[in-house]
C-alpha atoms as a PDB file:
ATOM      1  CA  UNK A   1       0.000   0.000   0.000  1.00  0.00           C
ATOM      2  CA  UNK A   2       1.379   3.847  -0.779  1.00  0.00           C
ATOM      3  CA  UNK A   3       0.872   6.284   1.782  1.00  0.00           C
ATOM      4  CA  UNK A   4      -0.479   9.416  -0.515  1.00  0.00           C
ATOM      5  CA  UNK A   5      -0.460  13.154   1.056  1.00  0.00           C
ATOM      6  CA  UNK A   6      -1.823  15.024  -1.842  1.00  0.00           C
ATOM      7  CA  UNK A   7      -1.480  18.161  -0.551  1.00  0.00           C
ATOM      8  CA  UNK A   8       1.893  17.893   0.493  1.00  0.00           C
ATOM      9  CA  UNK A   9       2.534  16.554  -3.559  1.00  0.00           C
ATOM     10  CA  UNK A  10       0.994  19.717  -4.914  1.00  0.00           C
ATOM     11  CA  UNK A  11       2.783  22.088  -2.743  1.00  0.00           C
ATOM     12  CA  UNK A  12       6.047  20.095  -3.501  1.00  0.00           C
ATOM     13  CA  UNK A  13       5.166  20.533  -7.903  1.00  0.00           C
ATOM     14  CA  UNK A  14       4.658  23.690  -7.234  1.00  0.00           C
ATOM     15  CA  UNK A  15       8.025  24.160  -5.141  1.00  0.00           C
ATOM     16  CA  UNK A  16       9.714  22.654  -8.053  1.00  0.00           C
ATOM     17  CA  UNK A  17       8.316  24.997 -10.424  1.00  0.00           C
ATOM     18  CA  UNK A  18       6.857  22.008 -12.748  1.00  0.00           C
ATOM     19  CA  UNK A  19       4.348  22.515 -15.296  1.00  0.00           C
ATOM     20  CA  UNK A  20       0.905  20.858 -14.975  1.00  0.00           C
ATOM     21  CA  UNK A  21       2.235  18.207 -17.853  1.00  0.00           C
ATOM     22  CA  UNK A  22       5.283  17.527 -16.053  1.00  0.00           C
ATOM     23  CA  UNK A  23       3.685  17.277 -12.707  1.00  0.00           C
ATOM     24  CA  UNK A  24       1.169  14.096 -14.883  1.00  0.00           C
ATOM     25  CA  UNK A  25       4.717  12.593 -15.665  1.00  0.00           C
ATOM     26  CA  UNK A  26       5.792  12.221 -12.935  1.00  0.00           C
ATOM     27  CA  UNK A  27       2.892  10.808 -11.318  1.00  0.00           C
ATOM     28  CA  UNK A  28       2.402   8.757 -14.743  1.00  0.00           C
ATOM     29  CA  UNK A  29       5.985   7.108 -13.486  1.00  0.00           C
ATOM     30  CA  UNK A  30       4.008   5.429 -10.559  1.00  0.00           C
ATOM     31  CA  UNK A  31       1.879   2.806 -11.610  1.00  0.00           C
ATOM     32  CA  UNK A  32       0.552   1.481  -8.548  1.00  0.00           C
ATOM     33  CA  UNK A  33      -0.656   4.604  -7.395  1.00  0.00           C
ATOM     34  CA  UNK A  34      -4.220   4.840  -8.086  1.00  0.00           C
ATOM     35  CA  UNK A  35      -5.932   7.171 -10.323  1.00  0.00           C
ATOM     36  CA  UNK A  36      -8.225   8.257  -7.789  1.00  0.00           C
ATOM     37  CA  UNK A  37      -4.807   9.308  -5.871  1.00  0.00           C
ATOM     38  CA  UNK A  38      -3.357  10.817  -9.455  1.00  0.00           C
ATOM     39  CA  UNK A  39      -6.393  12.706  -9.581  1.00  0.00           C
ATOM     40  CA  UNK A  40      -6.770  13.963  -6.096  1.00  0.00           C
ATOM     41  CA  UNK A  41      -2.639  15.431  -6.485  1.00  0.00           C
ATOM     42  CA  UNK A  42      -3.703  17.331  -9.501  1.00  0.00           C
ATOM     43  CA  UNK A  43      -7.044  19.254  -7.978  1.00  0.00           C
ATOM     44  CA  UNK A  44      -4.880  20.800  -5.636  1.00  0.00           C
ATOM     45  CA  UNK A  45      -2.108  21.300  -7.766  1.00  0.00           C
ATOM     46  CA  UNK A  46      -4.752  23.440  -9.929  1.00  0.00           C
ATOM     47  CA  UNK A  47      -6.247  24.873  -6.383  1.00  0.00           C
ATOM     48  CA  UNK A  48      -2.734  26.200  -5.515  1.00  0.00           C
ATOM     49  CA  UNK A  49      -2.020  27.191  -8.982  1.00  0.00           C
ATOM     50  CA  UNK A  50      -5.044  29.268  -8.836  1.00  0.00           C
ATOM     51  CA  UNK A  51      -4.191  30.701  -5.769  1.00  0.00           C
ATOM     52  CA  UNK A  52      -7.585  28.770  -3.969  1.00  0.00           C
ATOM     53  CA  UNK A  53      -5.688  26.208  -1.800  1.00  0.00           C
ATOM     54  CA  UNK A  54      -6.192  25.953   1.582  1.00  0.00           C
ATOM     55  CA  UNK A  55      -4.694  24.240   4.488  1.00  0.00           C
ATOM     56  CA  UNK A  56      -6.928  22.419   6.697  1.00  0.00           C
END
């Protein structure tokens, strides 16, 4: 099992300076993660891309 912490991923892309395609690269490069986990990482790379992330 993979321990996911989207939020942590997005903030990480985003720390990197990676474009939205190269941020789906890299997560392309891990096939046993889930695309429910793929898809979760790239809403809030969008949300903190458009400035609308929040930390809970």
């Amino acid at each position: 099992m993979m321990i996911c912490y989207p939020k942590i991923d997005a903030i990480v892309f985003q720390l990197y300076v990676l474009t939205e395609e190269e941020m789906l690269t890299v997560l392309d490069s891990f096939p046993r993660m889930s695309i429910v986990e793929k898809t979760t990482i790239h809403n809030y790379y969008q949300d903190v891309e458009n400035k609308t992330f929040k930390i809970e």
